[in-house]
PDB file of N, CA and C in Angstrom:
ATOM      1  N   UNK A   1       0.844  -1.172   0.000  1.00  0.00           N
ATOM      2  CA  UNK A   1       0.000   0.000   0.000  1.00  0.00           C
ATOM      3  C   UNK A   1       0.896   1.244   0.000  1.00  0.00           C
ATOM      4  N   UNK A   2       0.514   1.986  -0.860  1.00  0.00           N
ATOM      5  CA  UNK A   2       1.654   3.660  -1.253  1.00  0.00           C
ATOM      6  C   UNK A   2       0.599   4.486   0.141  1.00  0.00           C
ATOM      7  N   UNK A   3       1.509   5.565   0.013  1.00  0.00           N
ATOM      8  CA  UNK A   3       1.004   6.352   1.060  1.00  0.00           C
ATOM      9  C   UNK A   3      -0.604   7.551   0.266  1.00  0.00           C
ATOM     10  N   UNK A   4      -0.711   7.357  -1.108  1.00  0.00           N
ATOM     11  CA  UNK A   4      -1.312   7.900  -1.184  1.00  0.00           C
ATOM     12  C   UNK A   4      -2.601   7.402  -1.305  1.00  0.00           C
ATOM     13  N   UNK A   5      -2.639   5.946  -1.161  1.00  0.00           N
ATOM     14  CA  UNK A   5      -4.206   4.737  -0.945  1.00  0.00           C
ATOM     15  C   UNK A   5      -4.375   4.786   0.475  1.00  0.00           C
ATOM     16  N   UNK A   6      -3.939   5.322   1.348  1.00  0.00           N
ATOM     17  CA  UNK A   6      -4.437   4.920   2.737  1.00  0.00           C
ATOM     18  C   UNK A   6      -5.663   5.952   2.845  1.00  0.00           C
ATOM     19  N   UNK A   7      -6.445   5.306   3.548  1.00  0.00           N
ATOM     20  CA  UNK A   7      -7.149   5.254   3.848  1.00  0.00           C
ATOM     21  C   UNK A   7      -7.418   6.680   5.124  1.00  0.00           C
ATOM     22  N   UNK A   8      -7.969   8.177   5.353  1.00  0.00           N
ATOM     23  CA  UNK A   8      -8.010   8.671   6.457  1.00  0.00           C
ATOM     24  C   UNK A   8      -8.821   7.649   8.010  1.00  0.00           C
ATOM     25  N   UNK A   9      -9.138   7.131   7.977  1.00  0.00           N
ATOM     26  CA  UNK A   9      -9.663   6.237   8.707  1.00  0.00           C
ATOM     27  C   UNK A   9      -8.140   5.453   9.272  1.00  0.00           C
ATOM     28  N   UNK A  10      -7.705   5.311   8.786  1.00  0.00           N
ATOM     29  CA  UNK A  10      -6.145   4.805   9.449  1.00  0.00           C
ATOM     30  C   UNK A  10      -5.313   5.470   9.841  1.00  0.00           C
ATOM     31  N   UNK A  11      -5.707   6.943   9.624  1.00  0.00           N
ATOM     32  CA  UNK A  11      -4.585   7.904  10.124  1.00  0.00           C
ATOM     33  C   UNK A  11      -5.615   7.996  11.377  1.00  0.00           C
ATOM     34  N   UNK A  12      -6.580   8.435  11.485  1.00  0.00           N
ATOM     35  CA  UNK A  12      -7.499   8.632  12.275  1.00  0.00           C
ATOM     36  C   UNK A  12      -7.247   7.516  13.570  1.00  0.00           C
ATOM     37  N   UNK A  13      -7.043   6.409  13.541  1.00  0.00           N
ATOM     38  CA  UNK A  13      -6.808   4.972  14.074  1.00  0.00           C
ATOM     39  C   UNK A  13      -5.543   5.432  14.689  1.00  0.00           C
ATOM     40  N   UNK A  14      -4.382   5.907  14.533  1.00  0.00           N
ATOM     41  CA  UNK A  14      -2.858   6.386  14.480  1.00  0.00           C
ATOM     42  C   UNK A  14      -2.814   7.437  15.766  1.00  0.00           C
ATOM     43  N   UNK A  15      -3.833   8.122  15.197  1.00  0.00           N
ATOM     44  CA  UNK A  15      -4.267   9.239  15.769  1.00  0.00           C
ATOM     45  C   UNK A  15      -4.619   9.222  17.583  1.00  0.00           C
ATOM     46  N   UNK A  16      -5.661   7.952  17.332  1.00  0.00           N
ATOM     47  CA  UNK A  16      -6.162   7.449  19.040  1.00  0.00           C
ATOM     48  C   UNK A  16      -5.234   6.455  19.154  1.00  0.00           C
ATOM     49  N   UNK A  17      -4.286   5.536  19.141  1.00  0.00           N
ATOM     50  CA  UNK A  17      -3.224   4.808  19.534  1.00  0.00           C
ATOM     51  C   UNK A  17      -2.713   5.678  19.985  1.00  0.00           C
ATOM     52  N   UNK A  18      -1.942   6.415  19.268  1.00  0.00           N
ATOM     53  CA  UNK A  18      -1.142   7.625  19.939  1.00  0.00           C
ATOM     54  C   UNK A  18      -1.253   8.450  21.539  1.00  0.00           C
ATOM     55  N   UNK A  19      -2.776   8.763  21.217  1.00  0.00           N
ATOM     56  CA  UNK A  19      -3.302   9.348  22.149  1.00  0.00           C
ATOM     57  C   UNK A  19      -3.446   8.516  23.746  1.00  0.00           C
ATOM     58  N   UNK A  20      -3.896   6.831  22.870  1.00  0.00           N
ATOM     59  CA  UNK A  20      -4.902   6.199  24.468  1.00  0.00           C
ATOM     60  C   UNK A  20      -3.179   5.242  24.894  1.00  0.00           C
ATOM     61  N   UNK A  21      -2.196   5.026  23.763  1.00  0.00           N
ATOM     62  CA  UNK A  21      -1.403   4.034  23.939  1.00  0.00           C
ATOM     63  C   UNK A  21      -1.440   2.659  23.743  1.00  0.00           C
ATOM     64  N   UNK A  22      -2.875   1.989  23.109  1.00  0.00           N
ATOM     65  CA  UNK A  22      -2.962   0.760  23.137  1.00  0.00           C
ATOM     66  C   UNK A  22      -3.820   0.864  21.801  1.00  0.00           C
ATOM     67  N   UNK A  23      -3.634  -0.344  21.577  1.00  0.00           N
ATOM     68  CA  UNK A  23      -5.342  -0.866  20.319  1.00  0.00           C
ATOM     69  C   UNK A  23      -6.551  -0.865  20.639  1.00  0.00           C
ATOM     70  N   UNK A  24      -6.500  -1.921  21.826  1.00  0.00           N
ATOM     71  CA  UNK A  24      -7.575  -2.038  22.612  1.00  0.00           C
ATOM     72  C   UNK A  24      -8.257  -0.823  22.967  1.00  0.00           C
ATOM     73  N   UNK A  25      -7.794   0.532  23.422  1.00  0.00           N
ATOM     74  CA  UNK A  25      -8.554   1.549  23.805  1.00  0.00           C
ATOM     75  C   UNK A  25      -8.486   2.432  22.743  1.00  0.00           C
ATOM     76  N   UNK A  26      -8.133   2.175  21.857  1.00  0.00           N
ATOM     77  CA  UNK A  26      -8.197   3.215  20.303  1.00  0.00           C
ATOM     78  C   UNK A  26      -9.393   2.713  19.517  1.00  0.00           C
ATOM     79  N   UNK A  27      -9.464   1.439  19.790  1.00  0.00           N
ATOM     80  CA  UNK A  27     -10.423   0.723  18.573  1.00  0.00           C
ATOM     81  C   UNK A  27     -12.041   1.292  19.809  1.00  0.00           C
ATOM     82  N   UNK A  28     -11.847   1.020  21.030  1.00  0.00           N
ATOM     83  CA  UNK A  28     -13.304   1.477  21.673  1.00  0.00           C
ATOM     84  C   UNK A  28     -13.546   2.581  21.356  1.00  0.00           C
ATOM     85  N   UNK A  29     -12.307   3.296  21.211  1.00  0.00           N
ATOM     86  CA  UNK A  29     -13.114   5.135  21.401  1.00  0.00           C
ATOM     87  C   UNK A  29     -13.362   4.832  19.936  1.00  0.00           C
ATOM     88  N   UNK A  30     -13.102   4.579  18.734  1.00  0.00           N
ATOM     89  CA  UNK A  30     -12.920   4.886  17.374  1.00  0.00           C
ATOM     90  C   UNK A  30     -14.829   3.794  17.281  1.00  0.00           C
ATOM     91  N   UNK A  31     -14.839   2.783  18.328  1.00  0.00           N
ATOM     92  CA  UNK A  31     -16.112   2.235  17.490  1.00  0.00           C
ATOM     93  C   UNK A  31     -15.613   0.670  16.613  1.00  0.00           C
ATOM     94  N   UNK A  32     -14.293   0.443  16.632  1.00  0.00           N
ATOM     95  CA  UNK A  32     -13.328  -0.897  15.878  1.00  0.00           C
ATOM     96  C   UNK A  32     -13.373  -1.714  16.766  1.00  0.00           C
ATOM     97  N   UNK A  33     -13.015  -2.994  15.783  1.00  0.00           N
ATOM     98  CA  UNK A  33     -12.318  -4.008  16.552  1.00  0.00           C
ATOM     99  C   UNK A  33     -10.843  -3.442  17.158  1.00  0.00           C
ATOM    100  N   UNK A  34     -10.305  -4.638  17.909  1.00  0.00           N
ATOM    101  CA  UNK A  34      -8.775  -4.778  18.201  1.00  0.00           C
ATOM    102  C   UNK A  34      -8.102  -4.522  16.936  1.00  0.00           C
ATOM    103  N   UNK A  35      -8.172  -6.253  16.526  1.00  0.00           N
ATOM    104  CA  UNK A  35      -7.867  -6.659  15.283  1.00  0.00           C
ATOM    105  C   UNK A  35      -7.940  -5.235  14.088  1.00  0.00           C
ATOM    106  N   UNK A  36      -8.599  -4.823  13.966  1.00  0.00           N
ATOM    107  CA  UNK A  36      -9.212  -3.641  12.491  1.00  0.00           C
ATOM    108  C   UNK A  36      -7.992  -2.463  12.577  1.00  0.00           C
ATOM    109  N   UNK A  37      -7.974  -2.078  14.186  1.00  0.00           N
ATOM    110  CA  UNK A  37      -7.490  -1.217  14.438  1.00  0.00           C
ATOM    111  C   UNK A  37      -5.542  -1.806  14.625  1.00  0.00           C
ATOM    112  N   UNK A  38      -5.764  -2.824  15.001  1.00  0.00           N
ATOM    113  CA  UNK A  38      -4.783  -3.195  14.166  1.00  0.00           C
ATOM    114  C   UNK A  38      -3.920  -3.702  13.005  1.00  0.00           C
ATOM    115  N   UNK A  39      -4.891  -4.137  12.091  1.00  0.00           N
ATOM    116  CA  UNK A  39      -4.479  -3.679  10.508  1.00  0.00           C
ATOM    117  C   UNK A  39      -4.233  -2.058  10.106  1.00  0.00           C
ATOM    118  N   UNK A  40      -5.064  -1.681  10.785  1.00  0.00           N
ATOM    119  CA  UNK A  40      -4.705  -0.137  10.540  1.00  0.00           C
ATOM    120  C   UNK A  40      -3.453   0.448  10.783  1.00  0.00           C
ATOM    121  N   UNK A  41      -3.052   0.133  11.954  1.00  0.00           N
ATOM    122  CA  UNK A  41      -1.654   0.615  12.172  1.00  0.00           C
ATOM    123  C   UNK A  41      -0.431  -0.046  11.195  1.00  0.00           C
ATOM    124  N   UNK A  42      -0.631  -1.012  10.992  1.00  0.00           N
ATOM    125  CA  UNK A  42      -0.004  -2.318  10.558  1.00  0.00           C
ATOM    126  C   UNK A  42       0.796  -1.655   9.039  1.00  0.00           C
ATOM    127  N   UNK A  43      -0.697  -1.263   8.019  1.00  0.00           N
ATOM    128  CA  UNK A  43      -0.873  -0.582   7.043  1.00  0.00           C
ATOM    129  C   UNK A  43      -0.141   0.448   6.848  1.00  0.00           C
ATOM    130  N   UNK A  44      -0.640   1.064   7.717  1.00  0.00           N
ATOM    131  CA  UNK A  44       0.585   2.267   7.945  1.00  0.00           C
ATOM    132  C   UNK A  44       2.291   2.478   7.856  1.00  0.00           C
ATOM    133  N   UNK A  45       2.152   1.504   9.186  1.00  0.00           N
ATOM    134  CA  UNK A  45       3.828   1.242   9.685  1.00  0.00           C
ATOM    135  C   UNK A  45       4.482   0.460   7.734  1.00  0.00           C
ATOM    136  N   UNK A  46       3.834  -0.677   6.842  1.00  0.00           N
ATOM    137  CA  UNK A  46       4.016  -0.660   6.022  1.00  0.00           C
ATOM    138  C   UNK A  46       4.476   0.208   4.576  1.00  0.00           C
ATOM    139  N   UNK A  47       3.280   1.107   4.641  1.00  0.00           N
ATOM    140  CA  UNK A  47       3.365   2.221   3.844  1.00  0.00           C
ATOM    141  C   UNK A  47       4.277   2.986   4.056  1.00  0.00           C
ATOM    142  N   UNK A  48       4.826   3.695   5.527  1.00  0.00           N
ATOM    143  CA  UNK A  48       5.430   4.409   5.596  1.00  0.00           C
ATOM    144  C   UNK A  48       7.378   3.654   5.953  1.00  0.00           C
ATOM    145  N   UNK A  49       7.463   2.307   6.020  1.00  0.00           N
ATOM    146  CA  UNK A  49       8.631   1.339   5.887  1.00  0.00           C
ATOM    147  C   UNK A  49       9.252   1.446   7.274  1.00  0.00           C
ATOM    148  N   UNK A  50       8.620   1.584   7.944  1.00  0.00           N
ATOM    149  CA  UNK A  50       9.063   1.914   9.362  1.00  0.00           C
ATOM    150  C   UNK A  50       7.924   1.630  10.744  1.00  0.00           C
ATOM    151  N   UNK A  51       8.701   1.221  11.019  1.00  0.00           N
ATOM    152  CA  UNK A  51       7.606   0.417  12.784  1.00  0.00           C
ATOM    153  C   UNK A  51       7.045   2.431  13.478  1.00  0.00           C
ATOM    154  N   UNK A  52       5.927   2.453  13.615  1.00  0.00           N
ATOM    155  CA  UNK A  52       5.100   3.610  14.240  1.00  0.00           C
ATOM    156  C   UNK A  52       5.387   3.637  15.569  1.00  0.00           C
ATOM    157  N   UNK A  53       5.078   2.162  16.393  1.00  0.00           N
ATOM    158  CA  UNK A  53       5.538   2.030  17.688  1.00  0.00           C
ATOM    159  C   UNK A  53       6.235   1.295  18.378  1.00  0.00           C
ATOM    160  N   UNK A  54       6.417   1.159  19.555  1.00  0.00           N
ATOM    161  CA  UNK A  54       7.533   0.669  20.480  1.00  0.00           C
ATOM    162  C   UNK A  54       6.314  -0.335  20.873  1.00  0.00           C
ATOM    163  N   UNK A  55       6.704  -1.741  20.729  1.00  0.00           N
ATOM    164  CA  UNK A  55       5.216  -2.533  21.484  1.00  0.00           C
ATOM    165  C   UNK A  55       6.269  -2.907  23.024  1.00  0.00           C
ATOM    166  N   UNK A  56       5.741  -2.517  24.131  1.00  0.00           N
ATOM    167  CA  UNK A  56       6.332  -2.664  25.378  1.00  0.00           C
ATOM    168  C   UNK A  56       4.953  -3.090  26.285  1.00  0.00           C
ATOM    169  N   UNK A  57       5.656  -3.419  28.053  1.00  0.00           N
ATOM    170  CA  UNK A  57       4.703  -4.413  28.273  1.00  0.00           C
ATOM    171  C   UNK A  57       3.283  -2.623  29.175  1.00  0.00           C
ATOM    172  N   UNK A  58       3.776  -1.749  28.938  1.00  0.00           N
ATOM    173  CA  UNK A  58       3.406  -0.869  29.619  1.00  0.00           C
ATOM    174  C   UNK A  58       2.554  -0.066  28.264  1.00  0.00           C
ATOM    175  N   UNK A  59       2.416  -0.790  27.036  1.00  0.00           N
ATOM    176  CA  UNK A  59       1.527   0.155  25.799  1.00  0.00           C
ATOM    177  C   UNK A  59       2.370   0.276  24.963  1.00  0.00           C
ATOM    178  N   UNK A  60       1.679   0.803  23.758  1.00  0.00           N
ATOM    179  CA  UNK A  60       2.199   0.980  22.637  1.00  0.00           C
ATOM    180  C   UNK A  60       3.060   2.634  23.222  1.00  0.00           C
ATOM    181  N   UNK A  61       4.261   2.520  22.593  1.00  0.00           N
ATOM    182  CA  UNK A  61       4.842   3.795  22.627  1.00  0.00           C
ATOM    183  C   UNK A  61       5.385   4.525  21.000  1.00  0.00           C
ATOM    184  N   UNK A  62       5.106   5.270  21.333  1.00  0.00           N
ATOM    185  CA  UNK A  62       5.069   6.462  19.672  1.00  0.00           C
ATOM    186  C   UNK A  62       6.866   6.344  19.265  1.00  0.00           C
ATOM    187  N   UNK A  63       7.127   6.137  18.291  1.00  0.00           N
ATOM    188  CA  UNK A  63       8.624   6.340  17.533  1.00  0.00           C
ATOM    189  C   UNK A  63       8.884   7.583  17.519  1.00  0.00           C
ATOM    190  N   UNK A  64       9.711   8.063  17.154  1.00  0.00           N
ATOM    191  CA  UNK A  64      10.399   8.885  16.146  1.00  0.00           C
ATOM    192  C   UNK A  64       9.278   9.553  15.251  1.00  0.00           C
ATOM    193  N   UNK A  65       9.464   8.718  14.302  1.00  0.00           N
ATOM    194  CA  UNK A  65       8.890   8.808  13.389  1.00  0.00           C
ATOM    195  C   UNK A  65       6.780   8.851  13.256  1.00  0.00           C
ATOM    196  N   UNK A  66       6.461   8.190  14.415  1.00  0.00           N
ATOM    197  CA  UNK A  66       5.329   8.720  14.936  1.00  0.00           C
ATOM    198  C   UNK A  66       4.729  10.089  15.536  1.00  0.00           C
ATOM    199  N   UNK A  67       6.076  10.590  15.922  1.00  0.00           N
ATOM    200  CA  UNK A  67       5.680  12.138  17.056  1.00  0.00           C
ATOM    201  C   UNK A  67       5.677  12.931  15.660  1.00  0.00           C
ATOM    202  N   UNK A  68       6.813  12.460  14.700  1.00  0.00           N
ATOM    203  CA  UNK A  68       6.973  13.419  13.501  1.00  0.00           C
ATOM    204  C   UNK A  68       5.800  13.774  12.847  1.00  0.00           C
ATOM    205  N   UNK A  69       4.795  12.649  12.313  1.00  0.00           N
ATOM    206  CA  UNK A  69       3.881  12.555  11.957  1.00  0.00           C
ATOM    207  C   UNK A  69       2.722  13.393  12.740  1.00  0.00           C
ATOM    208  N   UNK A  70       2.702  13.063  13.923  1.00  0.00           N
ATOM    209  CA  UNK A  70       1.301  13.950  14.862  1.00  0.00           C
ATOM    210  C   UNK A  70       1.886  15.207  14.596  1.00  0.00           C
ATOM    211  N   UNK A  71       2.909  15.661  14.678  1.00  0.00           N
ATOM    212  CA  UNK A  71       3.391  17.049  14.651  1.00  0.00           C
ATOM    213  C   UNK A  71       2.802  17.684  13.543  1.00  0.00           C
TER     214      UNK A  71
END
């Protein structure tokens, strides 16, 4: 997937990970599955050739290249 087929709905998804730190509480506020909301990120981290987050046992944590993006 190029960056210019994604989908706003996956940035949107990016958007509440970021915010809540997990899937699980991105996909509730957003209305998704786990799973959905994690293809979404997935998609992303693909498109853009680079991992979005840090998976640790305390949440997803934002990269580099994630803060760049919210910015």
């Amino acid at each position: 997937m190029t960056l210019d087929h994604i989908s706003w709905d996956h940035y949107r998804t990016f958007l509440a990970v970021v915010e809540t730190g997990s899937l699980s509480a991105a996909a509730r506020q957003l209305g998704l599955t786990q799973p959905t909301a994690g293809r979404h990120i997935e998609a992303l981290e693909l498109a853009f050739g680079a991992p979005l987050f840090l998976r640790t046992p305390q949440g997803l944590l934002p990269t580099e290249k994630a803060l760049a993006m919210k910015a």
